[in-house]
Protein backbone atom coordinates (compact mmCIF):
# COMPACT_ATOMS: atom_id res chain seq x y z
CA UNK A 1 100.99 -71.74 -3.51
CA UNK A 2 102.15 -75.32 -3.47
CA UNK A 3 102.11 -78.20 -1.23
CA UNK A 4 104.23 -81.09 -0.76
CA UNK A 5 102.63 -84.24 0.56
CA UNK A 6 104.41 -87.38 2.11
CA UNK A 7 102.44 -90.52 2.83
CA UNK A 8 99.52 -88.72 2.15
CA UNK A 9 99.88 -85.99 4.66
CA UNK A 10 101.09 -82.41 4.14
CA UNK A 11 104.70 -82.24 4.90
CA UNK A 12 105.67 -78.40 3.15
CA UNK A 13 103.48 -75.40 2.15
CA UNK A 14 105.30 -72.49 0.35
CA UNK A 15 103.07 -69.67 -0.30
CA UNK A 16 104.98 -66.90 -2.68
CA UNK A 17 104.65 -64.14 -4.42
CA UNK A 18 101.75 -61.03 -4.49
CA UNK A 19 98.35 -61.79 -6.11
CA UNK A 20 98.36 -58.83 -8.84
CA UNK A 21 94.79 -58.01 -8.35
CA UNK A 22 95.00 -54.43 -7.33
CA UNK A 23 97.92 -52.13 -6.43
CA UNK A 24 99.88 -53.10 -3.04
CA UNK A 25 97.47 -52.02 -0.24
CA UNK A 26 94.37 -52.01 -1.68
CA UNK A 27 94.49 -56.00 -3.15
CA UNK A 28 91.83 -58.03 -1.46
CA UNK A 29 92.78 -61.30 -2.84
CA UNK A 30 96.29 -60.99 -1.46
CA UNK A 31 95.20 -59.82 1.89
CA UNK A 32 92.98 -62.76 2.03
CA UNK A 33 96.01 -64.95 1.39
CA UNK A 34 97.73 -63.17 3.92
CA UNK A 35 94.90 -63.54 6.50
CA UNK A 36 94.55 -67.27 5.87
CA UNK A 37 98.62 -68.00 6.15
CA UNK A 38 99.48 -65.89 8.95
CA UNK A 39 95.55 -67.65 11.00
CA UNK A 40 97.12 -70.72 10.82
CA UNK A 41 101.05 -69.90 11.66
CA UNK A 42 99.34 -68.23 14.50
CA UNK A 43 96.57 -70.95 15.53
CA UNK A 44 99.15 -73.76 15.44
CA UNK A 45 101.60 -71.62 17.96
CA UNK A 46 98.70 -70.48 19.94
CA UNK A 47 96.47 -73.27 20.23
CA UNK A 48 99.21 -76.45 19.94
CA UNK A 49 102.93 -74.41 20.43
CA UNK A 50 104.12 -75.64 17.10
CA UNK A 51 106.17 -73.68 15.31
CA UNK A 52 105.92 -75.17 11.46
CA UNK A 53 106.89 -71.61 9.83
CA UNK A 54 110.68 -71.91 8.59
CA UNK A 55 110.65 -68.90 6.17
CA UNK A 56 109.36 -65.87 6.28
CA UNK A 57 110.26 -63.01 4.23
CA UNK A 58 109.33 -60.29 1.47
CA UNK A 59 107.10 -60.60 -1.20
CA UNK A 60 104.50 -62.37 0.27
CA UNK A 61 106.56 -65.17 1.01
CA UNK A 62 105.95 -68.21 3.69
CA UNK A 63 107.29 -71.54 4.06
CA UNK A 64 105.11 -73.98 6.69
CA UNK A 65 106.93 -77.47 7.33
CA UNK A 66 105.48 -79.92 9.59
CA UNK A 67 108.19 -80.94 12.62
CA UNK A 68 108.94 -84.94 12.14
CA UNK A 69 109.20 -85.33 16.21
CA UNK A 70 105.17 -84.19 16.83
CA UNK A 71 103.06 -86.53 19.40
CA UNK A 72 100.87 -88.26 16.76
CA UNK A 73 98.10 -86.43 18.29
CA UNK A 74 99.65 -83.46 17.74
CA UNK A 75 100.56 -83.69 14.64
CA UNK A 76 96.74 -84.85 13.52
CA UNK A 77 95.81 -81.68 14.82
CA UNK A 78 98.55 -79.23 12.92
CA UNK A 79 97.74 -81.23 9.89
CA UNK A 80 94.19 -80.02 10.00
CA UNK A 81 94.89 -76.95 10.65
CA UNK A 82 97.09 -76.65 7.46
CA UNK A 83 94.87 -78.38 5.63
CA UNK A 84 91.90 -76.14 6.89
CA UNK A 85 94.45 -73.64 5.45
CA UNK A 86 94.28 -75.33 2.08
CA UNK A 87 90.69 -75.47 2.09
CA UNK A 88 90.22 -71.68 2.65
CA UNK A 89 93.04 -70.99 0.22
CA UNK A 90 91.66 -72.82 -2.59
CA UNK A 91 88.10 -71.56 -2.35
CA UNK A 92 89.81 -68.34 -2.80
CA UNK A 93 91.57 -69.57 -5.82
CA UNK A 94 88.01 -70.92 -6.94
CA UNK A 95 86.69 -67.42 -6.90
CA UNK A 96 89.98 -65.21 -7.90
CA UNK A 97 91.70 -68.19 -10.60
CA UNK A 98 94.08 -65.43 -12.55
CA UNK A 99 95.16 -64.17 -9.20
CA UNK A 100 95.85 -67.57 -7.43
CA UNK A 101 96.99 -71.33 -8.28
CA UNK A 102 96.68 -73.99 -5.74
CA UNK A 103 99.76 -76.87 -6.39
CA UNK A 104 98.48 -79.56 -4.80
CA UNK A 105 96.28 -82.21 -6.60
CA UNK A 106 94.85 -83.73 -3.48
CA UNK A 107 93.51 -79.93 -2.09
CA UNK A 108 89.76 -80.37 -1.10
CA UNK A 109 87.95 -78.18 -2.59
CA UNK A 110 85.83 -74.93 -0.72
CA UNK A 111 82.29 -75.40 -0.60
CA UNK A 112 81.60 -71.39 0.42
CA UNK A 113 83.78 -68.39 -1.60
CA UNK A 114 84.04 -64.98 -0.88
C-alpha cells in the first residue's frame, strides 16, 4: 500500500497486490485489507457522493485519488475518511508486518490491532 501526499494531505492511495498469508479464500489479512478499502470507497459514495476510486481491477488492486474540484468541506471530510482508512490499514500492518507494508511516512499509527 502506498500513499501520495500533497501539501500535507492525501492526494493518491494505491493498494496492490494479495497479502500471502493463507491460500486465496481463506487469508484473513487480505480480507481485512479488502474490508477496509472497499468501507471507505463505499462510505465516501454513500455518505458524501464522491467518487475518489479511479482503478479497480485484479489482484487486489485499488487506486483512491482525491477530486481537485471538492467544496473544502467536502474534501476535509473524504480526507478523513481515507485517512481513517490509513489508520485501520496500518494497525493491520502493525499486527501482520510480513504480510503488509504501509508507504507513507506520515501514516498515524493504530492504537487497537486485531
Amino acid at each position: 500500500m502506498r500513499a501520495r501526499r500533497e501539501a500535507g494531505r492525501l492526494a493518491e492511495v494505491e493498494v496492490s497486490g494479495h497479502a500471502g498469508y493463507k491460500e486465496k479464500g481463506t487469508d484473513i489479512v487480505c480480507a481485512g485489507i479488502s474490508a477496509i478499502t472497499l468501507g471507505a470507497a463505499n462510505a465516501l459514495v454513500s455518505l458524501l457522493d464522491v467518487d475518489a476510486v479511479s482503478q479497480i481491477g485484479q489482484g487486489g488492486y485499488i487506486v483512491f485519488r482525491m477530486p481537485r474540484d471538492l467544496p473544502t468541506e467536502v474534501e476535509e471530510r473524504a480526507a478523513l475518511i481515507l485517512e481513517g482508512m490509513l489508520v485501520a490499514l496500518k494497525a493491520l500492518e502493525e499486527s501482520y508486518p510480513e504480510y503488509l507494508r504501509v508507504e507513507d511516512p506520515d501514516a498515524p499509527r493504530g492504537i487497537f490491532k486485531p
